[in-house]
C-alpha atoms as a PDB file:
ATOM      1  CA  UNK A   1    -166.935  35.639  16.215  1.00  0.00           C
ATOM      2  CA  UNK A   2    -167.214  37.181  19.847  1.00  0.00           C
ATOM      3  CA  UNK A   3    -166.008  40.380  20.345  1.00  0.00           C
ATOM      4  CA  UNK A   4    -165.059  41.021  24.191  1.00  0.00           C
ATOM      5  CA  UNK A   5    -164.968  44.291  25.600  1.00  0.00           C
ATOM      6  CA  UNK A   6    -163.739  45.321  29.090  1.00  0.00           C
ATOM      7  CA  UNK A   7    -164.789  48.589  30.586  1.00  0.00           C
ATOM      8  CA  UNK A   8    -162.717  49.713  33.283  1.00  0.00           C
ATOM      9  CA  UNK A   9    -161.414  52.959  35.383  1.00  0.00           C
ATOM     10  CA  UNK A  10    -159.086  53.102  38.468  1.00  0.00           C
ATOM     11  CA  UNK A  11    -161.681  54.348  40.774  1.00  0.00           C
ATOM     12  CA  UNK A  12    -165.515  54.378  41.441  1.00  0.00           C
ATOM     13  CA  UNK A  13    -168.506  56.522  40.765  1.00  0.00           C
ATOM     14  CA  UNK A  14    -167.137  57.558  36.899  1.00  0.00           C
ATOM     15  CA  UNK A  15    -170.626  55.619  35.242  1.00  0.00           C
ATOM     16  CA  UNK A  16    -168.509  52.343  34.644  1.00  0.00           C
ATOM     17  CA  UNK A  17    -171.201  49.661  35.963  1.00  0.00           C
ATOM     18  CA  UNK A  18    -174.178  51.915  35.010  1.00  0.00           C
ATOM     19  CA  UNK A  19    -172.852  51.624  31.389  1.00  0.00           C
ATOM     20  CA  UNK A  20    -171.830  48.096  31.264  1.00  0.00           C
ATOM     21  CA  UNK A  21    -175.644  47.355  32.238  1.00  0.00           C
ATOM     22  CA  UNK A  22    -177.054  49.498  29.757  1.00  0.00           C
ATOM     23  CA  UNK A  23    -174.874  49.063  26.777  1.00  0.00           C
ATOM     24  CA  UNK A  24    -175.301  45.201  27.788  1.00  0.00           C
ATOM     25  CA  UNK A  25    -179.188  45.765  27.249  1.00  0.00           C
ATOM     26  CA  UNK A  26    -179.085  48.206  24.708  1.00  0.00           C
ATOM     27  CA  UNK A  27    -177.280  45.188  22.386  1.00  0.00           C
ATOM     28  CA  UNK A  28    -179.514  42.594  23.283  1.00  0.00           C
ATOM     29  CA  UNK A  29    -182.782  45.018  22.172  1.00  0.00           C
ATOM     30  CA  UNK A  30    -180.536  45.039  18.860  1.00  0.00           C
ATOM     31  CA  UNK A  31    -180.691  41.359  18.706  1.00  0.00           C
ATOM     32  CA  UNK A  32    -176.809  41.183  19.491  1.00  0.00           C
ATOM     33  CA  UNK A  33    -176.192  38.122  21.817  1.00  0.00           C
ATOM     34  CA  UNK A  34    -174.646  39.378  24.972  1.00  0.00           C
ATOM     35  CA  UNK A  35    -172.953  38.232  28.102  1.00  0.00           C
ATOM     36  CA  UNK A  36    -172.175  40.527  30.948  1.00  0.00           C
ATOM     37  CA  UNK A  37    -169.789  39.548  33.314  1.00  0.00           C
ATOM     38  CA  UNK A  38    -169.688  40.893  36.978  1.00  0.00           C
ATOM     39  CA  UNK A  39    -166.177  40.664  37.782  1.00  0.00           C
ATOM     40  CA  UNK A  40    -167.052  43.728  40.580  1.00  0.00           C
ATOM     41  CA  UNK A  41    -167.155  42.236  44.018  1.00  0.00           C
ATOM     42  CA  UNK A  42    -169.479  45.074  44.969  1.00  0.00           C
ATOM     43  CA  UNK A  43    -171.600  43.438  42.370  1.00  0.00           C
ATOM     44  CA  UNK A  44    -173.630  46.457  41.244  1.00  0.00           C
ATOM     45  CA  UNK A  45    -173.811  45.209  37.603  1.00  0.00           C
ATOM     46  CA  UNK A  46    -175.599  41.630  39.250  1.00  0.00           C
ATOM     47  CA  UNK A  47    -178.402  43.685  41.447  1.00  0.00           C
ATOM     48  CA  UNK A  48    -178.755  46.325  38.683  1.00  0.00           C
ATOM     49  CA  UNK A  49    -179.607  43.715  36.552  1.00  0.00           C
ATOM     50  CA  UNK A  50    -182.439  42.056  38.962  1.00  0.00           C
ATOM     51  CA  UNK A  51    -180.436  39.472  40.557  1.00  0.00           C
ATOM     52  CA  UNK A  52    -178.901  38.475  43.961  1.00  0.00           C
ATOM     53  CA  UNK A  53    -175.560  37.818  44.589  1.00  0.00           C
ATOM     54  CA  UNK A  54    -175.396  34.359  45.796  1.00  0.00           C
ATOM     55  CA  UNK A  55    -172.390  32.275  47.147  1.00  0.00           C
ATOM     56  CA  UNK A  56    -170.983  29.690  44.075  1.00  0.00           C
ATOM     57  CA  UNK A  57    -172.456  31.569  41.349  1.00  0.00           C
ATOM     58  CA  UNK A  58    -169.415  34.105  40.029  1.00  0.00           C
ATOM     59  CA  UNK A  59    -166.480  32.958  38.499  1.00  0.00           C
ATOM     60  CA  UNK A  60    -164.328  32.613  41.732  1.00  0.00           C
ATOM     61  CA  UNK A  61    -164.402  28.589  41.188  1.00  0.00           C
ATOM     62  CA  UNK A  62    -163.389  28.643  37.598  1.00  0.00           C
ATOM     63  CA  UNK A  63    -160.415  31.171  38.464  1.00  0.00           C
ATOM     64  CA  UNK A  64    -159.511  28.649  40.238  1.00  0.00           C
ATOM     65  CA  UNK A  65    -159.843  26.354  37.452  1.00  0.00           C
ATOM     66  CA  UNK A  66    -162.799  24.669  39.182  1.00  0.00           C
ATOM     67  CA  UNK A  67    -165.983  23.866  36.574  1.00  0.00           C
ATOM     68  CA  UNK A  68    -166.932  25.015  33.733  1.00  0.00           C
ATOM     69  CA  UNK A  69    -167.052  29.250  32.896  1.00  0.00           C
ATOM     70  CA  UNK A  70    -170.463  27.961  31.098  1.00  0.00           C
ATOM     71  CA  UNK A  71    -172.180  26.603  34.259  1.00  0.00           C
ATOM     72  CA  UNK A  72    -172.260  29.715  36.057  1.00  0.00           C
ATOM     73  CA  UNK A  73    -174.524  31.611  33.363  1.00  0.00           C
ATOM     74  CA  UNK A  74    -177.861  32.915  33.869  1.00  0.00           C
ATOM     75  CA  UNK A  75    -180.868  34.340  31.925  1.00  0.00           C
ATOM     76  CA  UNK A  76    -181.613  37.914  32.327  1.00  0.00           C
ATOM     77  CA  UNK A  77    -185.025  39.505  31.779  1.00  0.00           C
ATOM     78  CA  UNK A  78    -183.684  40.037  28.219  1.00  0.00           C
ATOM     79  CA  UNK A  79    -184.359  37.513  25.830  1.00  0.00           C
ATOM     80  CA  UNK A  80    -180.522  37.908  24.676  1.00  0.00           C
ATOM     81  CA  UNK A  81    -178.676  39.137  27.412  1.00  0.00           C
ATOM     82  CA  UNK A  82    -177.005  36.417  29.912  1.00  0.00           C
ATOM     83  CA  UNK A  83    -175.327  37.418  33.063  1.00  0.00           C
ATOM     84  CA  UNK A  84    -172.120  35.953  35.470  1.00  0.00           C
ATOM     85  CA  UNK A  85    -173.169  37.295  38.558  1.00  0.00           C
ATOM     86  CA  UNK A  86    -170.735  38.946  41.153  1.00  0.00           C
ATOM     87  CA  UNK A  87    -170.479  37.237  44.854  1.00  0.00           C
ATOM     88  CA  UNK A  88    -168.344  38.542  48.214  1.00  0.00           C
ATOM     89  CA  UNK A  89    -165.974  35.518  47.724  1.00  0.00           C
ATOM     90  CA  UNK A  90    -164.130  37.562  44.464  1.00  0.00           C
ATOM     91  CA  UNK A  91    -162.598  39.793  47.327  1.00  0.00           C
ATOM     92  CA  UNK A  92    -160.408  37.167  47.819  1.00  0.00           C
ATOM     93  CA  UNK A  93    -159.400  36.787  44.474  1.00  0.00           C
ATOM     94  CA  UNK A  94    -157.007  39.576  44.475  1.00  0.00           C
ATOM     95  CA  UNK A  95    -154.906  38.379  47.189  1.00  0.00           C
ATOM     96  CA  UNK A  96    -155.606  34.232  45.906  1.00  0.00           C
ATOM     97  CA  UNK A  97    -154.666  34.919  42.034  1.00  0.00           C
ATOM     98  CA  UNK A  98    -151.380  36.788  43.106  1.00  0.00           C
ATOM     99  CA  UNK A  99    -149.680  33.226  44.418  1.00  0.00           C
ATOM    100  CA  UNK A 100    -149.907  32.020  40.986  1.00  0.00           C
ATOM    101  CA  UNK A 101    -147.015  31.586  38.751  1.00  0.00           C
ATOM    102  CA  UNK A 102    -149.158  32.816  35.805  1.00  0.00           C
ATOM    103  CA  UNK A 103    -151.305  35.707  37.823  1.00  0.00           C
ATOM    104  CA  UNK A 104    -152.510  37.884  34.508  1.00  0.00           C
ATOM    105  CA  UNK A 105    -154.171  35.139  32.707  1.00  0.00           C
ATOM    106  CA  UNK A 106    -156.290  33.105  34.680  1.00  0.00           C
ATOM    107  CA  UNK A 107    -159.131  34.985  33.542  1.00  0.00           C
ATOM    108  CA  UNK A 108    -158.517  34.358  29.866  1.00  0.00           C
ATOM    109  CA  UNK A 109    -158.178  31.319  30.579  1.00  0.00           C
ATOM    110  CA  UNK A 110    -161.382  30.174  32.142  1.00  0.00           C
ATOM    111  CA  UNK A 111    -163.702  32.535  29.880  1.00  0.00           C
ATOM    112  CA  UNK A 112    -162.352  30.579  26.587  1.00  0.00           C
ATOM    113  CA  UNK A 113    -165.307  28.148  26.837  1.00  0.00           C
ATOM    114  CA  UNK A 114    -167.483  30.942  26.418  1.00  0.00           C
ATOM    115  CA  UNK A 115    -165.821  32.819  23.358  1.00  0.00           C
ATOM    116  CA  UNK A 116    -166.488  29.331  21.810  1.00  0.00           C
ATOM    117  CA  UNK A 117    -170.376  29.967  22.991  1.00  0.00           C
ATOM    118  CA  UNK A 118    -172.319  31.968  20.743  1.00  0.00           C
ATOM    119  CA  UNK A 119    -172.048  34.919  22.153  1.00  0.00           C
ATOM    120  CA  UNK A 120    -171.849  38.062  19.715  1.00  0.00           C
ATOM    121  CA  UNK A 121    -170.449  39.993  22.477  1.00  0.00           C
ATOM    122  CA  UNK A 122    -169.066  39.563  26.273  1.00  0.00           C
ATOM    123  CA  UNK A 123    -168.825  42.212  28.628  1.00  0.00           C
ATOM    124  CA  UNK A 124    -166.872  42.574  31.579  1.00  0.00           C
ATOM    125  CA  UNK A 125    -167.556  44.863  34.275  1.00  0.00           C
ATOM    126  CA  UNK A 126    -164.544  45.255  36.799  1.00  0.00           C
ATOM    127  CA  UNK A 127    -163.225  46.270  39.955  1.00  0.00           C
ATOM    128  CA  UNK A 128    -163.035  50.163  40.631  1.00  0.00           C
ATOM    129  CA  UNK A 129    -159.323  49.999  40.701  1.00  0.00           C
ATOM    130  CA  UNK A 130    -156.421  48.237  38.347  1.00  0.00           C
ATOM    131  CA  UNK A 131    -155.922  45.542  40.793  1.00  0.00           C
ATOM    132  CA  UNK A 132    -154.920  41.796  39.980  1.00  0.00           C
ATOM    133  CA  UNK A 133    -159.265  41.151  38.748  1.00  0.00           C
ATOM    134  CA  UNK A 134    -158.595  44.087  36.658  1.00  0.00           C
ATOM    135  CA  UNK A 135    -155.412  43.564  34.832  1.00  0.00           C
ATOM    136  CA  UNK A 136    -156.959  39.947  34.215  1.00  0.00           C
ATOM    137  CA  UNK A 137    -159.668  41.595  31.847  1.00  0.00           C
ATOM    138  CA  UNK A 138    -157.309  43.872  30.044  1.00  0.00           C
ATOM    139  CA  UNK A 139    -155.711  40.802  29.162  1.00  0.00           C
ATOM    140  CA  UNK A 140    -158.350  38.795  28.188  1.00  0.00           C
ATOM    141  CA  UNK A 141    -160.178  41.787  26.302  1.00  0.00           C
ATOM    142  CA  UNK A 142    -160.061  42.674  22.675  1.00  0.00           C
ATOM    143  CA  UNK A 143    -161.158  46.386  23.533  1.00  0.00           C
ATOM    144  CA  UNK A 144    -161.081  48.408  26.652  1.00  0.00           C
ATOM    145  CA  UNK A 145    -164.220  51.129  26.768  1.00  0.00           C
ATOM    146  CA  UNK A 146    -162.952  53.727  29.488  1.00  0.00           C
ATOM    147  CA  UNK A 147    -166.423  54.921  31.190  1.00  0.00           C
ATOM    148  CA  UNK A 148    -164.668  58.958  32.110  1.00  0.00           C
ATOM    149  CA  UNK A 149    -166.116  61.102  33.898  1.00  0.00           C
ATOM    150  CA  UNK A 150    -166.083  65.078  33.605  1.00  0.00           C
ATOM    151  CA  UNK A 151    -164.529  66.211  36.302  1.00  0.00           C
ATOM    152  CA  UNK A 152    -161.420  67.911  36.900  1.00  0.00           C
ATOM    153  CA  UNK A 153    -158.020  65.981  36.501  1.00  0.00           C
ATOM    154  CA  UNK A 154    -159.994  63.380  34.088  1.00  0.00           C
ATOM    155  CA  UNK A 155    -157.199  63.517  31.563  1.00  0.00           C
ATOM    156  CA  UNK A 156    -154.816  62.374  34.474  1.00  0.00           C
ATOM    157  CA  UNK A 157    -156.814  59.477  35.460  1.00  0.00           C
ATOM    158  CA  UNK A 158    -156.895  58.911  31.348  1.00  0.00           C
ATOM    159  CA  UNK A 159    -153.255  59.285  30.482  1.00  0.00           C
ATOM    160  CA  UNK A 160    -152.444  56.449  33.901  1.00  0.00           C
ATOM    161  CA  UNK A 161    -155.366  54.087  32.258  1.00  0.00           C
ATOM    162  CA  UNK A 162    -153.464  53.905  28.738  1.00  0.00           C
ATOM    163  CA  UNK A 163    -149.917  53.522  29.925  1.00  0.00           C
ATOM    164  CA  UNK A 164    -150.841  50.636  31.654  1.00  0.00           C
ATOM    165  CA  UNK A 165    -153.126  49.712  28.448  1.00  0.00           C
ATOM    166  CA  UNK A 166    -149.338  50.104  26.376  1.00  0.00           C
ATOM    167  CA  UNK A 167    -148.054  47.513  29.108  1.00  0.00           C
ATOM    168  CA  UNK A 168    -150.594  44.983  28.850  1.00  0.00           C
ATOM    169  CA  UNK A 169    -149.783  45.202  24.648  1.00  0.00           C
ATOM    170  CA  UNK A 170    -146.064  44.869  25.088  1.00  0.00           C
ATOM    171  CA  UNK A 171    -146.691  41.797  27.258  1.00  0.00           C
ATOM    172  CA  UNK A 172    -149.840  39.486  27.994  1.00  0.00           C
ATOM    173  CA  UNK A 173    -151.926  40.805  25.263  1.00  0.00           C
ATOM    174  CA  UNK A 174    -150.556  42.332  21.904  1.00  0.00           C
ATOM    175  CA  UNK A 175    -154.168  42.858  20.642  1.00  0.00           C
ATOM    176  CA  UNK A 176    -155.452  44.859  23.149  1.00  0.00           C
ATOM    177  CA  UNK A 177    -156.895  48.441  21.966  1.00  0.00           C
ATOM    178  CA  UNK A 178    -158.433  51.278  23.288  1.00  0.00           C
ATOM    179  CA  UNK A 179    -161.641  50.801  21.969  1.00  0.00           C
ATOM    180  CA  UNK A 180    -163.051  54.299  23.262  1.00  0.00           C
ATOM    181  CA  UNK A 181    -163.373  56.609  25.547  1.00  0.00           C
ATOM    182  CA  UNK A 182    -167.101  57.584  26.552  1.00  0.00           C
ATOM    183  CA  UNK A 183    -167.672  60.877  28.380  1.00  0.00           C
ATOM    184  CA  UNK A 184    -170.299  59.991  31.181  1.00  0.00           C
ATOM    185  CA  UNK A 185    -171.969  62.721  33.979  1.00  0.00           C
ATOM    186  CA  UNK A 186    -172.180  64.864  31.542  1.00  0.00           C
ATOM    187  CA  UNK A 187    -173.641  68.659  33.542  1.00  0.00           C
ATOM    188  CA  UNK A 188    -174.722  71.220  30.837  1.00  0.00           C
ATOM    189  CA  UNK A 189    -174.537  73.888  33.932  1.00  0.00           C
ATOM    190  CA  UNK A 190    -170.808  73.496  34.153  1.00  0.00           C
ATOM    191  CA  UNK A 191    -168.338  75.061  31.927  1.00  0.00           C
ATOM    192  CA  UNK A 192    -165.972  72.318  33.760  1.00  0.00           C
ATOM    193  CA  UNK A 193    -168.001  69.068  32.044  1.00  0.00           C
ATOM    194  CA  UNK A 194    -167.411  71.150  28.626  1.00  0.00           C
ATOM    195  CA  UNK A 195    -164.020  71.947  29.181  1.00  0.00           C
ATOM    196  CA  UNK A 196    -163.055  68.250  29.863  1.00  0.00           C
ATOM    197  CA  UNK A 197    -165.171  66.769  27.093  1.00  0.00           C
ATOM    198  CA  UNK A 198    -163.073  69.438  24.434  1.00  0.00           C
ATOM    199  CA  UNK A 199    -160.176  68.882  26.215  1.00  0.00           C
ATOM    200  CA  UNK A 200    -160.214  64.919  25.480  1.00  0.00           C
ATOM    201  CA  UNK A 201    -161.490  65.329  21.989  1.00  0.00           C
ATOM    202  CA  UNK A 202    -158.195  67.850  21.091  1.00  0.00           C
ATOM    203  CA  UNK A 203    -155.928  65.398  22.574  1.00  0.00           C
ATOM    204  CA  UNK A 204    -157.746  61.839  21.328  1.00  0.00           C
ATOM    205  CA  UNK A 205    -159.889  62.727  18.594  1.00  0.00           C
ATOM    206  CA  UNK A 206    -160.415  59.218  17.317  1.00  0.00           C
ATOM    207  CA  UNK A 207    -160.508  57.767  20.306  1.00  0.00           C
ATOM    208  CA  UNK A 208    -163.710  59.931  22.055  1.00  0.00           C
ATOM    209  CA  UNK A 209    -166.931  58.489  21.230  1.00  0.00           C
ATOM    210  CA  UNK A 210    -169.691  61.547  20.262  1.00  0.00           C
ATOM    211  CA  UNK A 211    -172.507  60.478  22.421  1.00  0.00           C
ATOM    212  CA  UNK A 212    -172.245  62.194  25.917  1.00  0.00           C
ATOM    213  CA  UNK A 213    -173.547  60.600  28.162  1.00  0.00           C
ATOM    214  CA  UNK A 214    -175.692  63.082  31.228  1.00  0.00           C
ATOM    215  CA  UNK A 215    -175.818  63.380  34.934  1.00  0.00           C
ATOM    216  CA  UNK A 216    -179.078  62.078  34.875  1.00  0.00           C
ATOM    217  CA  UNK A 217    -181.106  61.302  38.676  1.00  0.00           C
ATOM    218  CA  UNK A 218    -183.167  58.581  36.536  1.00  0.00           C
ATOM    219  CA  UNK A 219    -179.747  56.780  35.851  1.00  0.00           C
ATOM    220  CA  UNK A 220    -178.813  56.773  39.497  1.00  0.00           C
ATOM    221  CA  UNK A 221    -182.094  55.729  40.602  1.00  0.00           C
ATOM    222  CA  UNK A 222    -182.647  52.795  37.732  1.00  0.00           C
ATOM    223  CA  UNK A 223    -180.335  50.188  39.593  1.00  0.00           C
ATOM    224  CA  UNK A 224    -181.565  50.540  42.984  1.00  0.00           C
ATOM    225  CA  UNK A 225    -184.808  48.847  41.103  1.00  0.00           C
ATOM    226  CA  UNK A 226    -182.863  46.489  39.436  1.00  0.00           C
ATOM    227  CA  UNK A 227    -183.664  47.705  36.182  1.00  0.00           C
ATOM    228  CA  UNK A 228    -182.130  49.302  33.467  1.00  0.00           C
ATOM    229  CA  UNK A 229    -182.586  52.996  32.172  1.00  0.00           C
ATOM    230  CA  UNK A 230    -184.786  51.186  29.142  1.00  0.00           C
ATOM    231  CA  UNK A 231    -186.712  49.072  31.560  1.00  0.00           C
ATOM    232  CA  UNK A 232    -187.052  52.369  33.763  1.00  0.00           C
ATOM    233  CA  UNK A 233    -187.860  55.504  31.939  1.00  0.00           C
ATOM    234  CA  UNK A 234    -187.577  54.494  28.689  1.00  0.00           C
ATOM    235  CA  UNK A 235    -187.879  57.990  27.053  1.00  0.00           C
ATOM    236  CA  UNK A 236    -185.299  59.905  29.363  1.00  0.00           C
ATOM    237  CA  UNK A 237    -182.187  61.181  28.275  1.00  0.00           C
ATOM    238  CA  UNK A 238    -180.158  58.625  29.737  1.00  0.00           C
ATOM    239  CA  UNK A 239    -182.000  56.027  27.829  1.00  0.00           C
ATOM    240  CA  UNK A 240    -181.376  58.288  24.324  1.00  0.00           C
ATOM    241  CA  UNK A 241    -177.835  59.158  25.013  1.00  0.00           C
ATOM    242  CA  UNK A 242    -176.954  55.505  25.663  1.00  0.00           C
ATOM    243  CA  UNK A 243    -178.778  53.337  22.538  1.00  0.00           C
ATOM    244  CA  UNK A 244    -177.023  56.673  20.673  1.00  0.00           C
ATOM    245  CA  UNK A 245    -173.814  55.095  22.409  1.00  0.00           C
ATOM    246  CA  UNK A 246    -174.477  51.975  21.621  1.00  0.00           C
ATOM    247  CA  UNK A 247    -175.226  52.537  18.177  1.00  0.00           C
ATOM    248  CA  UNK A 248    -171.563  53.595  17.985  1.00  0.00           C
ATOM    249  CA  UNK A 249    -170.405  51.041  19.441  1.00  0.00           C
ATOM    250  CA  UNK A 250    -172.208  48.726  16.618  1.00  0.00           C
ATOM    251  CA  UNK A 251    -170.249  50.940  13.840  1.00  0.00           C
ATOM    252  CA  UNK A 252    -167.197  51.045  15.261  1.00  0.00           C
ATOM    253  CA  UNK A 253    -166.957  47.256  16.054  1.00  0.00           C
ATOM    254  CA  UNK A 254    -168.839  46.377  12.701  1.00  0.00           C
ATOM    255  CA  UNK A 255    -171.211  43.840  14.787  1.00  0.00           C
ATOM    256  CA  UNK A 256    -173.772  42.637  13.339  1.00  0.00           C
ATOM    257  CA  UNK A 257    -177.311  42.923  14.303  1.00  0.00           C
ATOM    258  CA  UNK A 258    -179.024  40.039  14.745  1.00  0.00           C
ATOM    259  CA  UNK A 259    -175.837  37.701  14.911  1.00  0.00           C
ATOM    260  CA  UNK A 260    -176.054  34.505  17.276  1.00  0.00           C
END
């Protein structure tokens, strides 16, 4: 059974692609089969991972219900992590998927092939923003992981997230949860990053994973290699806050290591 998880925010720079890459590689060194999917037009999660974006490799044609979700797959560096890159042409998917009668579930659509794959796990990485590529995910998605940064007005940007999460259950998707919220740029300086990370666990206790995830300068310097924080300083904290966040996510979601 695959388990598909969407991790999403409204905006950028809150650790949302740096921990779809990890967490993506973090379950394939636990012998989960994974597939990350670059639904980010920027396609950070495609060059962290080594790759080039390249024109007719992203999922803009099947969106458009053109081929086969399972043709557009490739092989990472990681014997069981697989990748659907990211290419310019999804910035016109916004605008393109909104003249459909049926908008919201084009995405769900065209991944089915590869729930039927045997993936343990898919990942999606999305847009900074709740947009149309977005809103396809959250319907698609068993769980949404919300990647939240500490920073002031965090429980804003957190309350806006689930009401649109209680939306997307009253319509398109009635499964849909809130698989967890992860706390990322983490500064042990600040009484600010501790004030938001107590402030979250008072008001969503169950939801708040414990792993906290650091500003780290080896995290933000890892992708611009095309490497992961395993593949790039394996013994940093980045790299032992997120296979601690990972193992989590293995308890929470009861998968099972080794599954394909």
């Amino acid at each position: 059974m695959t388990t598909l998880f969407t991790i999403a925010n409204q905006k950028g720079g809150v650790g949302k692609t740096t921990t779809a890459i990890n967490l993506a590689v973090a379950l394939a060194r636990k012998k989960i089969r994974t597939l990350l999917i670059d639904l980010d037009p920027q396609g950070n999660a495609t060059s962290g991972l080594g790759f080039d974006r390249e024109e007719g490799k992203s999922l803009y044609r099947p969106l458009h219900g053109e081929g086969n979700a399972r043709d557009f797959v490739l092989h990472s560096r990681e014997p069981l992590l697989d990748l659907i890159p990211s290419e310019t042409d999804l910035s016109a998917i916004e605008f393109e998927l909104g003249q459909k009668s049926d908008p919201l579930t084009q995405l769900k659509r065209c991944i089915e092939p590869l729930r039927r794959a045997d993936y343990s796990v898919i990942l999606i990485d999305c847009p900074p923003s709740m947009g149309i590529l977005s809103m396809n995910s959250l319907v698609a998605a068993d769980a949404l992981l919300v990647a939240l940064q500490c920073e002031y007005l965090a429980m804003e940007g957190l309350s806006q997230i689930l009401k649109i999460v209680e939306k997307v259950k009253q319509g398109p998707n009635h499964n849909l949860k809130v698989g967890g919220i992860l706390m990322t740029m983490f500064d042990i300086r600040t009484n600010l990053s501790t004030q938001v990370v107590e402030d979250v666990k008072k008001h969503f206790p169950a939801l708040i994973f414990k792993t906290v995830i650091p500003r780290s300068v080896r995290l933000s310097e890892a992708p611009s290699f095309g490497q992961s924080i395993f593949e790039y300083d394996p013994v940093s904290s980045g790299a032992k806050a997120y296979m601690q966040f990972t193992k989590e996510v293995i308890r929470r979601f009861q998968l099972t290591l080794g599954a394909l």
